[in-house]
PDB file of N, CA and C in Angstrom:
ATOM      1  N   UNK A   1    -140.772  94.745  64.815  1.00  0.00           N
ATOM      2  CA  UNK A   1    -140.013  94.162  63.721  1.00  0.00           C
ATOM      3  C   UNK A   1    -140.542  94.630  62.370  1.00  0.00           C
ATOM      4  N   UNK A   2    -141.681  94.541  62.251  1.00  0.00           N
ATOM      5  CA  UNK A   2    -142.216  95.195  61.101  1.00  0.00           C
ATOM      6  C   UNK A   2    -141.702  96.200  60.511  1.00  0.00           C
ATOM      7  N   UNK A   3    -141.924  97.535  61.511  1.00  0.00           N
ATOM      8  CA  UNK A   3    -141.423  98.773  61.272  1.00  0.00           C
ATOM      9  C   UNK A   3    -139.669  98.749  61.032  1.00  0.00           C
ATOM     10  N   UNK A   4    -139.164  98.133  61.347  1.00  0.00           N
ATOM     11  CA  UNK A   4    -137.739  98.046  61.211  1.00  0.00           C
ATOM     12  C   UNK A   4    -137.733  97.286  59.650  1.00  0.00           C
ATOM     13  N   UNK A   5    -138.457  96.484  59.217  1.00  0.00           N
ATOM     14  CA  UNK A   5    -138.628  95.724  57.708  1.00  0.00           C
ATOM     15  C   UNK A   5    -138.680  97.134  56.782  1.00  0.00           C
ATOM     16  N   UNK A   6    -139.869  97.663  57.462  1.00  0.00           N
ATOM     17  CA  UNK A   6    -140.445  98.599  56.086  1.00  0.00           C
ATOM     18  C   UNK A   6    -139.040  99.777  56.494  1.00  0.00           C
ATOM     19  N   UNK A   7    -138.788 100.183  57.149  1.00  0.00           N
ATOM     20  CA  UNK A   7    -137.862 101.170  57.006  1.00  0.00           C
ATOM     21  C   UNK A   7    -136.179 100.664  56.712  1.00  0.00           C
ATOM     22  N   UNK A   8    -136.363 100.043  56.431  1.00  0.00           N
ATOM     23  CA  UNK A   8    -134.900  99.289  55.849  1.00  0.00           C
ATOM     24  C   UNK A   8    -134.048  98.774  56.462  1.00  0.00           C
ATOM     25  N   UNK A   9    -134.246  98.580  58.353  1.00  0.00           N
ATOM     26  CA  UNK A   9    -133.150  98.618  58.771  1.00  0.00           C
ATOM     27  C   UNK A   9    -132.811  96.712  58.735  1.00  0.00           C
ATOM     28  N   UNK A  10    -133.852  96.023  58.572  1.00  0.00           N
ATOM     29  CA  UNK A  10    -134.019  94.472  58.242  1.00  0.00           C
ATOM     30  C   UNK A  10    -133.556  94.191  56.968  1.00  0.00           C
ATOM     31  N   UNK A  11    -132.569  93.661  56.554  1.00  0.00           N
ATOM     32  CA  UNK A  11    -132.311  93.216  55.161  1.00  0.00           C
ATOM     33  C   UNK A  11    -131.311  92.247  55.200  1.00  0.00           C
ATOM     34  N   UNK A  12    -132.138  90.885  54.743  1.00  0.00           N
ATOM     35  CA  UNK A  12    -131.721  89.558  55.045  1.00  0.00           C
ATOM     36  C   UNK A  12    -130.728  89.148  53.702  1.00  0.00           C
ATOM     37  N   UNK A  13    -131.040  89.792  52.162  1.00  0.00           N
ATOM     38  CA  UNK A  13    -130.968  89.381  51.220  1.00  0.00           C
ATOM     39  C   UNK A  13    -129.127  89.962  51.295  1.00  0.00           C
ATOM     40  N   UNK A  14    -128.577  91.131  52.297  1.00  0.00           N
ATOM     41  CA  UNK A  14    -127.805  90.794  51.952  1.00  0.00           C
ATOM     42  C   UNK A  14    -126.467  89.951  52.042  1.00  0.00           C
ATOM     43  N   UNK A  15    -127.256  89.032  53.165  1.00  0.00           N
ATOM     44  CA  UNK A  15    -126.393  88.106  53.343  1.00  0.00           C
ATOM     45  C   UNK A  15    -126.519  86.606  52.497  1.00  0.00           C
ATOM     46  N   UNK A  16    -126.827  87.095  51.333  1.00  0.00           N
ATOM     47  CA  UNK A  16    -127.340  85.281  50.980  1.00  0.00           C
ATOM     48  C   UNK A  16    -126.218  85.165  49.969  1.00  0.00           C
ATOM     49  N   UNK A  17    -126.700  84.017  49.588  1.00  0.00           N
ATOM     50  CA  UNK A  17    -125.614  83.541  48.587  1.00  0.00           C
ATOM     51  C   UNK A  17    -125.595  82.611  47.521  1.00  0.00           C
ATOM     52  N   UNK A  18    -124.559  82.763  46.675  1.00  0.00           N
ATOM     53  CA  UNK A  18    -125.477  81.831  45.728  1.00  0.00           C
ATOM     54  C   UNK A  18    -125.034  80.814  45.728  1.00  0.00           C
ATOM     55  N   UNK A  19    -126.522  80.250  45.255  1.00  0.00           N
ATOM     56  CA  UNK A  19    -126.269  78.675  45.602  1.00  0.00           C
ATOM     57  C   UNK A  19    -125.796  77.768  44.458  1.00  0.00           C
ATOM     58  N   UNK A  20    -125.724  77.937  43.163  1.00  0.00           N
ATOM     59  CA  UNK A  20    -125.321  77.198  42.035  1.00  0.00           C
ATOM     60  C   UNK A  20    -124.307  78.092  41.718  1.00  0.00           C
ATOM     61  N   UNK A  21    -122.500  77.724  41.170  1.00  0.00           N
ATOM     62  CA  UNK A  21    -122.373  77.790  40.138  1.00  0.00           C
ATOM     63  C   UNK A  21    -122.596  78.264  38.844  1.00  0.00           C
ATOM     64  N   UNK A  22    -122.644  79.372  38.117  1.00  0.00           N
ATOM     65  CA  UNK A  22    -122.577  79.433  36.639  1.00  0.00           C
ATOM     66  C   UNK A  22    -121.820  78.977  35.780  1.00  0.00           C
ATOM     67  N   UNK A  23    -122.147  78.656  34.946  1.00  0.00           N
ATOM     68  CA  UNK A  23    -121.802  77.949  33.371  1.00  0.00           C
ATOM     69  C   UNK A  23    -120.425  78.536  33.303  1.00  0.00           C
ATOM     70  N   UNK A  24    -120.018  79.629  33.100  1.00  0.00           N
ATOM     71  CA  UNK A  24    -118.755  80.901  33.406  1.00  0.00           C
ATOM     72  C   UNK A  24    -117.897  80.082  34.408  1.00  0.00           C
ATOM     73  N   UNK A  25    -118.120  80.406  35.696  1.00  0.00           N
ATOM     74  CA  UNK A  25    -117.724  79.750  36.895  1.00  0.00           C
ATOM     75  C   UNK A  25    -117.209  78.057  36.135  1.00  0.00           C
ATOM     76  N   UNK A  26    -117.524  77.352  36.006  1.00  0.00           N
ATOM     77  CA  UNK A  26    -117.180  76.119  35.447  1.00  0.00           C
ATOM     78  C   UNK A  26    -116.430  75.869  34.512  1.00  0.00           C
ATOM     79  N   UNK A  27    -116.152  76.700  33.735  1.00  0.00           N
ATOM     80  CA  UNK A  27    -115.792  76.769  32.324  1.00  0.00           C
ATOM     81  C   UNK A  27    -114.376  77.039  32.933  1.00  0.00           C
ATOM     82  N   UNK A  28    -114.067  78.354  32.888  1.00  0.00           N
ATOM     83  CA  UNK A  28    -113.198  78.907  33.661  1.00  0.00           C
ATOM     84  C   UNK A  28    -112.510  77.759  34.491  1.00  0.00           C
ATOM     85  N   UNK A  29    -112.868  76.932  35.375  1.00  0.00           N
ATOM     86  CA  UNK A  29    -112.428  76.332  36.527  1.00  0.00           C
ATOM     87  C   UNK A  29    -111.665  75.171  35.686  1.00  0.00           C
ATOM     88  N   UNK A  30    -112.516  74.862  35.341  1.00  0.00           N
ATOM     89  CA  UNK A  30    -112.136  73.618  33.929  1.00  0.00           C
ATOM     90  C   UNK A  30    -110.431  73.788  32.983  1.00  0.00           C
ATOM     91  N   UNK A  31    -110.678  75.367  32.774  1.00  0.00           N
ATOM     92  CA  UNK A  31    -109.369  75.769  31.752  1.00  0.00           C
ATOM     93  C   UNK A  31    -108.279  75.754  33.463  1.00  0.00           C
ATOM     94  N   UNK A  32    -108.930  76.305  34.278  1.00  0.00           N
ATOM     95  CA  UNK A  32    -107.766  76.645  35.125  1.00  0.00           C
ATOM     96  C   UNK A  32    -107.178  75.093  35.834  1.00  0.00           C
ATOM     97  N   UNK A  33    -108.031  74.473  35.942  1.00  0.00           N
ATOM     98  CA  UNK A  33    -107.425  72.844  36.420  1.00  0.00           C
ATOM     99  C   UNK A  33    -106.584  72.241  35.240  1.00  0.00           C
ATOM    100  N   UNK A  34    -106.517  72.764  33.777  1.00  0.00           N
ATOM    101  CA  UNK A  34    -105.565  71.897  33.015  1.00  0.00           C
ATOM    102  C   UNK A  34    -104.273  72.702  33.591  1.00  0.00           C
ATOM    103  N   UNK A  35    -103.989  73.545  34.089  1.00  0.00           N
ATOM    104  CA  UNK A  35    -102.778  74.524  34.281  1.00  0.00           C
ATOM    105  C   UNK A  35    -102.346  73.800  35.681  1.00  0.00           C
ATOM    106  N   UNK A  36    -103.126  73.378  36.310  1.00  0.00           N
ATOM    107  CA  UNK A  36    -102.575  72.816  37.784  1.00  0.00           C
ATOM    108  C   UNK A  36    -101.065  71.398  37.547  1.00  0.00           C
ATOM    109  N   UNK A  37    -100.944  71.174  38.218  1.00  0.00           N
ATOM    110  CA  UNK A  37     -99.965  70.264  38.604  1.00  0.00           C
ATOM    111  C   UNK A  37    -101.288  69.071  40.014  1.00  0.00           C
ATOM    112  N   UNK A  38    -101.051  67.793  39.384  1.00  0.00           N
ATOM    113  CA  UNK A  38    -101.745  66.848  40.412  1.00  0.00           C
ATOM    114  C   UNK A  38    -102.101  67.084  42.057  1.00  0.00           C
ATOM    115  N   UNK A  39    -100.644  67.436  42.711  1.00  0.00           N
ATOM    116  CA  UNK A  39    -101.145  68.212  43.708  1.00  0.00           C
ATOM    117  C   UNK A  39    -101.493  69.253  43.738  1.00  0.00           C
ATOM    118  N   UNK A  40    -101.257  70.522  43.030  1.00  0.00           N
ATOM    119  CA  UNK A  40    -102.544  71.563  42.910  1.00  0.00           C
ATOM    120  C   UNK A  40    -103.578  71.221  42.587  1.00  0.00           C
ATOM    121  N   UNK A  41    -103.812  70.571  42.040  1.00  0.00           N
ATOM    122  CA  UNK A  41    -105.407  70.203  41.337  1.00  0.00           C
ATOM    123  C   UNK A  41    -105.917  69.535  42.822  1.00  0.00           C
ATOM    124  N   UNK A  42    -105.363  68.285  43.045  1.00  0.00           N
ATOM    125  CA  UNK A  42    -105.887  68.108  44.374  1.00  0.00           C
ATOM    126  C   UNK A  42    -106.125  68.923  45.748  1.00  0.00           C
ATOM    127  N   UNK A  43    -105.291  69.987  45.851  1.00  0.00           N
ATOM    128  CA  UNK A  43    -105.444  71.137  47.055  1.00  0.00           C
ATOM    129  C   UNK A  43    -106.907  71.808  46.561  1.00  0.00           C
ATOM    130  N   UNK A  44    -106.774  72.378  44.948  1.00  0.00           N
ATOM    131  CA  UNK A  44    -107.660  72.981  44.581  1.00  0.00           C
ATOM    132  C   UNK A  44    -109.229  72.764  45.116  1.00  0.00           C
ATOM    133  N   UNK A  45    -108.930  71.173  44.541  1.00  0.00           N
ATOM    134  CA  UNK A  45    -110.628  70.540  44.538  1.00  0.00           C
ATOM    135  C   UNK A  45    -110.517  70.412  46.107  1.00  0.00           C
ATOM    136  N   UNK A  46    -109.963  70.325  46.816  1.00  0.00           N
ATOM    137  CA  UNK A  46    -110.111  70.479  48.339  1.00  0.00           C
ATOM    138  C   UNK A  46    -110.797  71.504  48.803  1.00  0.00           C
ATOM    139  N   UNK A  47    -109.864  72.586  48.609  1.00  0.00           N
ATOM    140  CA  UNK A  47    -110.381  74.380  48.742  1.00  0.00           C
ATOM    141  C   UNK A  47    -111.938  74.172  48.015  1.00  0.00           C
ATOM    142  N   UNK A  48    -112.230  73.839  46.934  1.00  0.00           N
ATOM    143  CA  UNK A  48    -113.628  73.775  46.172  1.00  0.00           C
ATOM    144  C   UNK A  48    -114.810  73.375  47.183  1.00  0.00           C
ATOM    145  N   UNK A  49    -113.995  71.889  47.439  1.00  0.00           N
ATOM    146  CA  UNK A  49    -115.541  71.403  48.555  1.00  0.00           C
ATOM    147  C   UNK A  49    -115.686  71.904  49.679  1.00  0.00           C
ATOM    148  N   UNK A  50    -114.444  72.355  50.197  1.00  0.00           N
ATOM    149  CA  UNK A  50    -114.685  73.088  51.538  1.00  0.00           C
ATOM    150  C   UNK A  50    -115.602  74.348  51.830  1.00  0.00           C
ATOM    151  N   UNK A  51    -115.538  75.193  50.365  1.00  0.00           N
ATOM    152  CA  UNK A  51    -116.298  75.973  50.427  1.00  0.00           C
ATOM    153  C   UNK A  51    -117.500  76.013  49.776  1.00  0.00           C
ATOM    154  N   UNK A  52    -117.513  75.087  48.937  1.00  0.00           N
ATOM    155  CA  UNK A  52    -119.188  74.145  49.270  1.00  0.00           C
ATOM    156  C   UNK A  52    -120.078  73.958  50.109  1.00  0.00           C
ATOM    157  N   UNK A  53    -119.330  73.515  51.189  1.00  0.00           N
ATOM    158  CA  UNK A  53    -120.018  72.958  52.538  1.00  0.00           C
ATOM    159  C   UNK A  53    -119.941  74.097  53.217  1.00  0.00           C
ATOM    160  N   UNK A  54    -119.036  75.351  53.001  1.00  0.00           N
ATOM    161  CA  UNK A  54    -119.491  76.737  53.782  1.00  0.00           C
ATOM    162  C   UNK A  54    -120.691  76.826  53.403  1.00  0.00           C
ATOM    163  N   UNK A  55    -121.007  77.081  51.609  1.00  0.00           N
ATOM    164  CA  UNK A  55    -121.494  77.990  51.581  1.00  0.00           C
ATOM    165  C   UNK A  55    -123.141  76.996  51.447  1.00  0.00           C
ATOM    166  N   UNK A  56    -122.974  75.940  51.957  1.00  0.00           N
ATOM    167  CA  UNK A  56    -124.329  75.120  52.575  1.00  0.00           C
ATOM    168  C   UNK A  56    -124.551  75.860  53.641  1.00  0.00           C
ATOM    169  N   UNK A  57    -123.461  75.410  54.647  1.00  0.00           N
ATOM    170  CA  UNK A  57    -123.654  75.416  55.973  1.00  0.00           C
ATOM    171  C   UNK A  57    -124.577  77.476  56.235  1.00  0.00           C
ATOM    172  N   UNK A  58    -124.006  78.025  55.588  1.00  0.00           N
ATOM    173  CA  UNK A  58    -124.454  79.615  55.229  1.00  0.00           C
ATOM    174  C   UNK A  58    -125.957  79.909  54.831  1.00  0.00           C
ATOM    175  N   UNK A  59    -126.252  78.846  54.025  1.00  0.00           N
ATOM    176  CA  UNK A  59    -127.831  79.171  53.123  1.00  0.00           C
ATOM    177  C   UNK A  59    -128.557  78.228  54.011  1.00  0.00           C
ATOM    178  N   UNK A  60    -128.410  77.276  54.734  1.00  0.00           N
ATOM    179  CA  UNK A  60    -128.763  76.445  55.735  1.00  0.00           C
ATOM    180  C   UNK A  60    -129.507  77.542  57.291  1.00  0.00           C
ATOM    181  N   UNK A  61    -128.389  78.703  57.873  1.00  0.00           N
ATOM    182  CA  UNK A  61    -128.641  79.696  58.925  1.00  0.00           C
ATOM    183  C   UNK A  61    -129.488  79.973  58.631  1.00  0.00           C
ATOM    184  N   UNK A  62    -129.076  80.507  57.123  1.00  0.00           N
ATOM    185  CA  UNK A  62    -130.052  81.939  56.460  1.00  0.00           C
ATOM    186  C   UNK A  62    -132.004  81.621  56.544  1.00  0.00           C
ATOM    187  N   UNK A  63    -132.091  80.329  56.245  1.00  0.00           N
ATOM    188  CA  UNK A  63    -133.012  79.543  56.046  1.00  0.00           C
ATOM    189  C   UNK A  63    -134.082  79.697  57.365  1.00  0.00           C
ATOM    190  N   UNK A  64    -132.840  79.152  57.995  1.00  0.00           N
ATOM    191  CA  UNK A  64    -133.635  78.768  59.519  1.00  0.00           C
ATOM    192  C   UNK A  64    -133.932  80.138  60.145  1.00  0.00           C
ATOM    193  N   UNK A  65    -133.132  80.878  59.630  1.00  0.00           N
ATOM    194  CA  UNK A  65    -133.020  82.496  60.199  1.00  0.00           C
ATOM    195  C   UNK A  65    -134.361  83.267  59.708  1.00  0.00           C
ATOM    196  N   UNK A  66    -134.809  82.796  58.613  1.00  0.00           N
ATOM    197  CA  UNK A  66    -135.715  83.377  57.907  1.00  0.00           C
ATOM    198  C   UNK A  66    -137.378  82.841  58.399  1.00  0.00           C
ATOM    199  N   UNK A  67    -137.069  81.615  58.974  1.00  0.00           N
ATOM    200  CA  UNK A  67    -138.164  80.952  59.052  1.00  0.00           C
ATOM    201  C   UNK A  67    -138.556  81.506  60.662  1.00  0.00           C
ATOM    202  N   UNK A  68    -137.288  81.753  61.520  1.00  0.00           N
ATOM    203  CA  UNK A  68    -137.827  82.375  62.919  1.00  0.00           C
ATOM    204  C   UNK A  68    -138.059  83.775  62.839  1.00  0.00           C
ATOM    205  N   UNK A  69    -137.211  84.394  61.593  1.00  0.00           N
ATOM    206  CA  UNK A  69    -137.955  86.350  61.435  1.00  0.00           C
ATOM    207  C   UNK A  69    -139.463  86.006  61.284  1.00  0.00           C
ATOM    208  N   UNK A  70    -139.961  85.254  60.317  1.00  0.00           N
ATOM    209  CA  UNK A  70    -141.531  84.868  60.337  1.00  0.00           C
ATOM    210  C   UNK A  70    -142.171  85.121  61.409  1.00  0.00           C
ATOM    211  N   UNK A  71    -141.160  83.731  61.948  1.00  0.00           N
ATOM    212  CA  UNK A  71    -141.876  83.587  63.000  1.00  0.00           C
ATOM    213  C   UNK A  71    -142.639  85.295  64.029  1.00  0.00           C
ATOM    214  N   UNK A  72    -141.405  85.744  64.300  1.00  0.00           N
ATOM    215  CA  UNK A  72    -141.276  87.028  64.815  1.00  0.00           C
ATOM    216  C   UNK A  72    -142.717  87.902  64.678  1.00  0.00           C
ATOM    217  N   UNK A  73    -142.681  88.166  62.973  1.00  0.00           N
ATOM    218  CA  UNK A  73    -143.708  88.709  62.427  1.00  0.00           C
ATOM    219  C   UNK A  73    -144.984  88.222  62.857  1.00  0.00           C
ATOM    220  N   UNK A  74    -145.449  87.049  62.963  1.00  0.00           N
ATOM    221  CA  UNK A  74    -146.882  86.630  62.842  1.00  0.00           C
ATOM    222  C   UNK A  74    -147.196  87.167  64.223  1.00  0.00           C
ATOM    223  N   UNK A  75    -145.814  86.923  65.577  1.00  0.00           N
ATOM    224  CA  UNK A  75    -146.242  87.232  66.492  1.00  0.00           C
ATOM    225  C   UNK A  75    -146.731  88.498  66.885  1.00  0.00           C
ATOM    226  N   UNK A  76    -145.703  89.353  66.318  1.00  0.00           N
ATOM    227  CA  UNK A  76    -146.298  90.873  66.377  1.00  0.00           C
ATOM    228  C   UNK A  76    -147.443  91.063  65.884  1.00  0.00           C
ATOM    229  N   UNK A  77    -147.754  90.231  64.442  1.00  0.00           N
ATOM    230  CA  UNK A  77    -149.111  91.094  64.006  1.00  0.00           C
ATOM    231  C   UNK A  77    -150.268  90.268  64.854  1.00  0.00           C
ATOM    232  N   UNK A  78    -150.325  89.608  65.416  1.00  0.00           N
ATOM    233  CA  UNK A  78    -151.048  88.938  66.255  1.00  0.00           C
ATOM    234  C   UNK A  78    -151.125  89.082  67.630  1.00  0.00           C
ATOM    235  N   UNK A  79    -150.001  89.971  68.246  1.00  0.00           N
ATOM    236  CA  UNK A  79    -150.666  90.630  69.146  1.00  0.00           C
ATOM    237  C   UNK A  79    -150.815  92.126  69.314  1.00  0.00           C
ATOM    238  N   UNK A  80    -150.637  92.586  68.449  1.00  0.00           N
ATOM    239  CA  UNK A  80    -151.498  94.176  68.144  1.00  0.00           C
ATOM    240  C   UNK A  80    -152.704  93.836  67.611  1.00  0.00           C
TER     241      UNK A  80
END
């Protein structure tokens, strides 16, 4: 596993994601919800949390994913 790290073929970062929102992102969302109609606005903020809780449920794997590559590692360097 190591050797697969240092030679590039391991690369976790590019599945991550971000986890906050920017200031931009909000702003934006803000102007675009006065343009909605009640039930758009409500579908909207639907679509919003849903992919909230993706993009938990996503940084949540990544996490656990990261904590068993560790794992991986200590084992290799510990038994060479």
């Amino acid at each position: 596993m190591l050797k697969e790290l240092y030679h590039g073929k391991i690369n976790r970062s590019e599945r991550s994601v971000q986890a906050n929102p920017n200031q931009e992102w909000l702003k934006l969302s803000a102007e675009f919800e006065k343009t909605l109609s009640l039930e758009q606005l409500e579908m909207y903020r639907d679509l919003s949390d849903m992919q909230s809780e993706k993009t938990s449920d996503d940084e949540e794997m990544l996490y656990i994913q990261g904590f068993k590559d560790g794992a991986l590692m200590m084992l290799e360097i510990l038994s060479e």
